[in-house]
N, C-alpha and C. Protein backbone atom coordinates (compact mmCIF):
# COMPACT_ATOMS: atom_id res chain seq x y z
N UNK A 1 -29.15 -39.78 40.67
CA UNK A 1 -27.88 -39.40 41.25
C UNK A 1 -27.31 -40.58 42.04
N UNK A 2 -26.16 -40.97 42.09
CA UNK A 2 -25.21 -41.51 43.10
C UNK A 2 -24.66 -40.89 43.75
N UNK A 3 -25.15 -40.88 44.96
CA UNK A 3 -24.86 -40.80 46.32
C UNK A 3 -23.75 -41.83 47.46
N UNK A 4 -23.54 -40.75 47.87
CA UNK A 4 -22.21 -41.53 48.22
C UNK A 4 -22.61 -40.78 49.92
N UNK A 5 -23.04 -41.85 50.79
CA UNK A 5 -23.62 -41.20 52.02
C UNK A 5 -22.57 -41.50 53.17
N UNK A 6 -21.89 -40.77 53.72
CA UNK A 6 -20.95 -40.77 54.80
C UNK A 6 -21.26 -40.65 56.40
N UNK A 7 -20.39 -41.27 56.98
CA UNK A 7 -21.03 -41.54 58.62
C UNK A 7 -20.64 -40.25 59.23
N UNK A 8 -20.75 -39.20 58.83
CA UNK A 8 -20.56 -38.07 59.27
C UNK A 8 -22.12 -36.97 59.86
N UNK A 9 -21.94 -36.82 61.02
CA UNK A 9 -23.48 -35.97 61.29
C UNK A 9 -23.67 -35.04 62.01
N UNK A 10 -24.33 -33.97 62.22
CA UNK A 10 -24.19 -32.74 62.35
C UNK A 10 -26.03 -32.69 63.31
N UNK A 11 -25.96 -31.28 63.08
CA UNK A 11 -27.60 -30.77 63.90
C UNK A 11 -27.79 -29.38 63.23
N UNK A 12 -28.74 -29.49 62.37
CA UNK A 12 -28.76 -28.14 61.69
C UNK A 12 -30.40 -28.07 62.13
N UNK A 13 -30.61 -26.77 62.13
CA UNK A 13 -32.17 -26.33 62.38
C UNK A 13 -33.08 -27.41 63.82
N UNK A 14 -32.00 -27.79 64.65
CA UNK A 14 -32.74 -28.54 65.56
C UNK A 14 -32.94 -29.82 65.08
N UNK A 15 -32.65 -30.39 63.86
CA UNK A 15 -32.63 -31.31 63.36
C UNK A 15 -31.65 -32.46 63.55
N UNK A 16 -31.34 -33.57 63.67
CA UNK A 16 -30.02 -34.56 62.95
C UNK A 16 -29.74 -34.85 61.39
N UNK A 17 -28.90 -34.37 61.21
CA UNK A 17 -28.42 -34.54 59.53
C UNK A 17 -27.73 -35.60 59.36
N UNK A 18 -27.19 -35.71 58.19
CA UNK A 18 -26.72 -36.53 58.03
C UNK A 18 -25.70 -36.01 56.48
N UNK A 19 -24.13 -35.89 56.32
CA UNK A 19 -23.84 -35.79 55.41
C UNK A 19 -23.69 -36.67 54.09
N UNK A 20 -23.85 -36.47 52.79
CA UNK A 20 -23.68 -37.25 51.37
C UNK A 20 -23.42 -36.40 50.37
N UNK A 21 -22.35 -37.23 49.34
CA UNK A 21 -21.93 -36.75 48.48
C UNK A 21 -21.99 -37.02 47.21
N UNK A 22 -22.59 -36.23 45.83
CA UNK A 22 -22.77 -36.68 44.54
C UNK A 22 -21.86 -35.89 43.08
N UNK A 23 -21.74 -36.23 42.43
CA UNK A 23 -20.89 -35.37 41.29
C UNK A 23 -22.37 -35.46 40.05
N UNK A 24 -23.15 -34.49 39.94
CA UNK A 24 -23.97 -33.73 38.97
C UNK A 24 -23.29 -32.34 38.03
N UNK A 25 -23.26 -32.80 36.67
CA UNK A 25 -22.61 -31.57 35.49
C UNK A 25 -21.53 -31.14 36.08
N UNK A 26 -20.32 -31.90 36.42
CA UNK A 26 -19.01 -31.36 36.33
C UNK A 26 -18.78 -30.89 37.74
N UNK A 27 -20.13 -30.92 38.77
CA UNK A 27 -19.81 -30.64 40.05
C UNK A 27 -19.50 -31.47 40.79
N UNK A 28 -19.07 -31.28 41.91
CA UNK A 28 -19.30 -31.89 43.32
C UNK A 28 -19.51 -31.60 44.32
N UNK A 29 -21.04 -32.15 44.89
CA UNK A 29 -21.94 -31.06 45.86
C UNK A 29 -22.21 -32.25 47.02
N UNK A 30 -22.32 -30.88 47.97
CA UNK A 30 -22.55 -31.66 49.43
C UNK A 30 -23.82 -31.61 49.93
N UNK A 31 -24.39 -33.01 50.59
CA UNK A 31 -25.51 -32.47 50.84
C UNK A 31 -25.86 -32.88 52.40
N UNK A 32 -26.59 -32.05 53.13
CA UNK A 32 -27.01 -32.39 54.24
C UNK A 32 -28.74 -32.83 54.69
N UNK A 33 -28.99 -34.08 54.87
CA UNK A 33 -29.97 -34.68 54.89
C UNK A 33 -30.77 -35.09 56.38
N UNK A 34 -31.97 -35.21 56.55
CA UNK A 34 -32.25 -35.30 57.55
C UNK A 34 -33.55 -36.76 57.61
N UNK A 35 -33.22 -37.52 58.19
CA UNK A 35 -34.22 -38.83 58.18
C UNK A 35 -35.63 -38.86 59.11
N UNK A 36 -35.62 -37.56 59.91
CA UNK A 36 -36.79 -36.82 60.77
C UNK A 36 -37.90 -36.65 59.96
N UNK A 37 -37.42 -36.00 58.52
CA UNK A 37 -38.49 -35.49 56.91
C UNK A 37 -38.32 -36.75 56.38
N UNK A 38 -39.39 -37.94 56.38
CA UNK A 38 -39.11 -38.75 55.63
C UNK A 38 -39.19 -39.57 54.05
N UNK A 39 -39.04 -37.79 53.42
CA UNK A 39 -39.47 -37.02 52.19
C UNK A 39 -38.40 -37.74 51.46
N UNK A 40 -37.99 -38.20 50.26
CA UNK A 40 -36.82 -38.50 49.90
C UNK A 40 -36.76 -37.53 48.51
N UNK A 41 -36.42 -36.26 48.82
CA UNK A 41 -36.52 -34.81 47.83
C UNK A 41 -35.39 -33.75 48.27
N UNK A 42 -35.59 -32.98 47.61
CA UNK A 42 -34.85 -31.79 47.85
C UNK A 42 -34.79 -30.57 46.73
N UNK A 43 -33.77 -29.64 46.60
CA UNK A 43 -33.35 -28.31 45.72
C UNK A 43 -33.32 -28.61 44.17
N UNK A 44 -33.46 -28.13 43.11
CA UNK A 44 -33.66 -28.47 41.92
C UNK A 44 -33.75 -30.19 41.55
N UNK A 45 -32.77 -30.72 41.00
CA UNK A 45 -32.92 -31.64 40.79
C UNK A 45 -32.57 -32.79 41.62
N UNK A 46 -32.05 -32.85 43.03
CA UNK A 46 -31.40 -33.38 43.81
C UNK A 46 -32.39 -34.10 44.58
N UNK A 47 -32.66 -35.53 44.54
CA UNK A 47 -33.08 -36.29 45.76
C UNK A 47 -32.76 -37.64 45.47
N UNK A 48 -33.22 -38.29 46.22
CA UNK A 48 -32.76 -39.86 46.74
C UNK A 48 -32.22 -40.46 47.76
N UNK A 49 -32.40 -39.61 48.64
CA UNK A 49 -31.36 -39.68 49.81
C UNK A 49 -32.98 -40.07 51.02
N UNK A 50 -32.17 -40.51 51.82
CA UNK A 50 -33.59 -41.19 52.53
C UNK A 50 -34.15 -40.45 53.39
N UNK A 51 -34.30 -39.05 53.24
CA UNK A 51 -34.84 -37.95 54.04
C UNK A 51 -34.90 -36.74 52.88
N UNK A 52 -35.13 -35.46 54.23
CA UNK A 52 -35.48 -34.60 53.43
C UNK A 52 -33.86 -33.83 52.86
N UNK A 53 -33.29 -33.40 51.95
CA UNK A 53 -32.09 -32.23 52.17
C UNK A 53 -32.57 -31.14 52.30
N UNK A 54 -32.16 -30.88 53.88
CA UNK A 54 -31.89 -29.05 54.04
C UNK A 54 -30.71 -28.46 53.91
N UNK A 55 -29.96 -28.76 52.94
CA UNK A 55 -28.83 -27.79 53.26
C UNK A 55 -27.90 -28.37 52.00
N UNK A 56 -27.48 -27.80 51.22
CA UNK A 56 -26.86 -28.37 49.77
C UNK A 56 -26.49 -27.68 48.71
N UNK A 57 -24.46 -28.11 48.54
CA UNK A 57 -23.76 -27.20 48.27
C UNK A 57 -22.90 -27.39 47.49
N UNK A 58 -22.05 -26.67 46.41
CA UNK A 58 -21.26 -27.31 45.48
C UNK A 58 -19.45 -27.29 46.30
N UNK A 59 -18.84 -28.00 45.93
CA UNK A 59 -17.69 -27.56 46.48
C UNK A 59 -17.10 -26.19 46.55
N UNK A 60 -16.77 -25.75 45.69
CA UNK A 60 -16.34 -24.00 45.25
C UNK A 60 -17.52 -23.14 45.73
N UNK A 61 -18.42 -23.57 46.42
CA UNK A 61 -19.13 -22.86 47.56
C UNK A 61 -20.06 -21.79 46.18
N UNK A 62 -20.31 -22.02 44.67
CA UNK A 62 -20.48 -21.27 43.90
C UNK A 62 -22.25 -21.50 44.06
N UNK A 63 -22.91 -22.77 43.97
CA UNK A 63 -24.37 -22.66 43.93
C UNK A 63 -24.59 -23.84 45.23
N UNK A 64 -25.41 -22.74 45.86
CA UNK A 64 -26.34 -22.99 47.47
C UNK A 64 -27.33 -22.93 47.32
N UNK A 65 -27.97 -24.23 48.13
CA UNK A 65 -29.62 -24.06 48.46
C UNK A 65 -29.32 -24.61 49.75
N UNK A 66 -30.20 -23.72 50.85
CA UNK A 66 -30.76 -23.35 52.10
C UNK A 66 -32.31 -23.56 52.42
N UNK A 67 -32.50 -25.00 53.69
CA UNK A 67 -33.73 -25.02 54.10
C UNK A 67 -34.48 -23.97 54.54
N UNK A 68 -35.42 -23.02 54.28
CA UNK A 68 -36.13 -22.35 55.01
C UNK A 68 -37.08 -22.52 56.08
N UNK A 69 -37.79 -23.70 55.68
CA UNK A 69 -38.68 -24.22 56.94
C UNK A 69 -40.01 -24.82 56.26
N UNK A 70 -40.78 -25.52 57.44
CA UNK A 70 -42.07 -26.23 57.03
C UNK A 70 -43.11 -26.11 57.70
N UNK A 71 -44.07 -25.77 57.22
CA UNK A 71 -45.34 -25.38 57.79
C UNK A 71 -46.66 -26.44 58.02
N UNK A 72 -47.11 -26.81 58.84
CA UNK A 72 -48.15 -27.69 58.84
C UNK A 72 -49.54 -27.61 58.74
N UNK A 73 -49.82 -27.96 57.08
CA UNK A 73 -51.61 -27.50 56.97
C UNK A 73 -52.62 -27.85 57.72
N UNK A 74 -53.57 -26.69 57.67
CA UNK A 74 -54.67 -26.89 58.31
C UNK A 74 -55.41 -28.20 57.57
N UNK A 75 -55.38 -27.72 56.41
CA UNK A 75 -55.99 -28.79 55.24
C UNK A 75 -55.09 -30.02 54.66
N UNK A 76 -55.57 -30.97 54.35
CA UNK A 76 -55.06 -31.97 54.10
C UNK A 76 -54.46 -31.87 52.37
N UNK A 77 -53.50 -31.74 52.01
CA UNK A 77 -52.89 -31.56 51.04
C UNK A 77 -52.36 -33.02 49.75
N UNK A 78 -51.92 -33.15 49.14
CA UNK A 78 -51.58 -34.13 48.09
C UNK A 78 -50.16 -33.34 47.95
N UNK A 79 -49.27 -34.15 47.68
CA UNK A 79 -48.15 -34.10 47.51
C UNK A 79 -47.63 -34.86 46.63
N UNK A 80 -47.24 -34.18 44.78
CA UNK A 80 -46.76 -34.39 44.06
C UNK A 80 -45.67 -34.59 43.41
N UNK A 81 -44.56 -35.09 43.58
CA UNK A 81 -43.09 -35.08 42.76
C UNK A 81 -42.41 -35.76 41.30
N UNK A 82 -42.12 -35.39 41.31
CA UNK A 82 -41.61 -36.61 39.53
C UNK A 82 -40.11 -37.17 40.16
C-alpha cells in the first residue's frame, strides 16, 4: 500500500495516533496509527505504517475495523506475519 501519512494527531485508547491515508480496490480509507505498538500491521490486509493501526476506515464510513485491545503473555510467544 501507499500511504500517504499526514501531520495530523489525535489520542485514541490512551494512546497517540497518528493519521494516514491509502486508496485499496476503489477505496479510500483512513487510518489511525500508533508508534507506542511498534508492530508495523494491522486489519485485513492493511500495514506498513510504522506502528500498530487501531482504528481504520473507508471514506463512506461503509467497512470499519476497531482496536479492541492487547494482552500481555505470561508465556513467551513467536509472532508471525506475511
Amino acid at each position: 500500500m501507499q500511504w500517504k501519512i499526514t501531520n495530523i494527531y489525535d489520542t485514541l485508547y490512551n494512546m497517540k495516533v497518528r493519521k494516514a491515508k491509502t486508496k485499496f480496490r476503489g477505496r479510500n480509507y483512513i487510518a489511525w496509527y500508533t508508534s507506542e505498538i511498534p508492530i508495523s500491521d494491522g486489519p485485513y490486509k492493511f500495514k506498513g505504517l510504522p506502528g500498530l493501526i487501531i482504528k481504520l476506515y473507508d471514506s463512506r464510513e461503509e467497512i470499519s475495523y476497531t482496536f479492541i485491545g492487547l494482552e500481555k503473555s505470561k508465556k513467551m510467544k513467536t509472532l508471525y506475519t506475511n
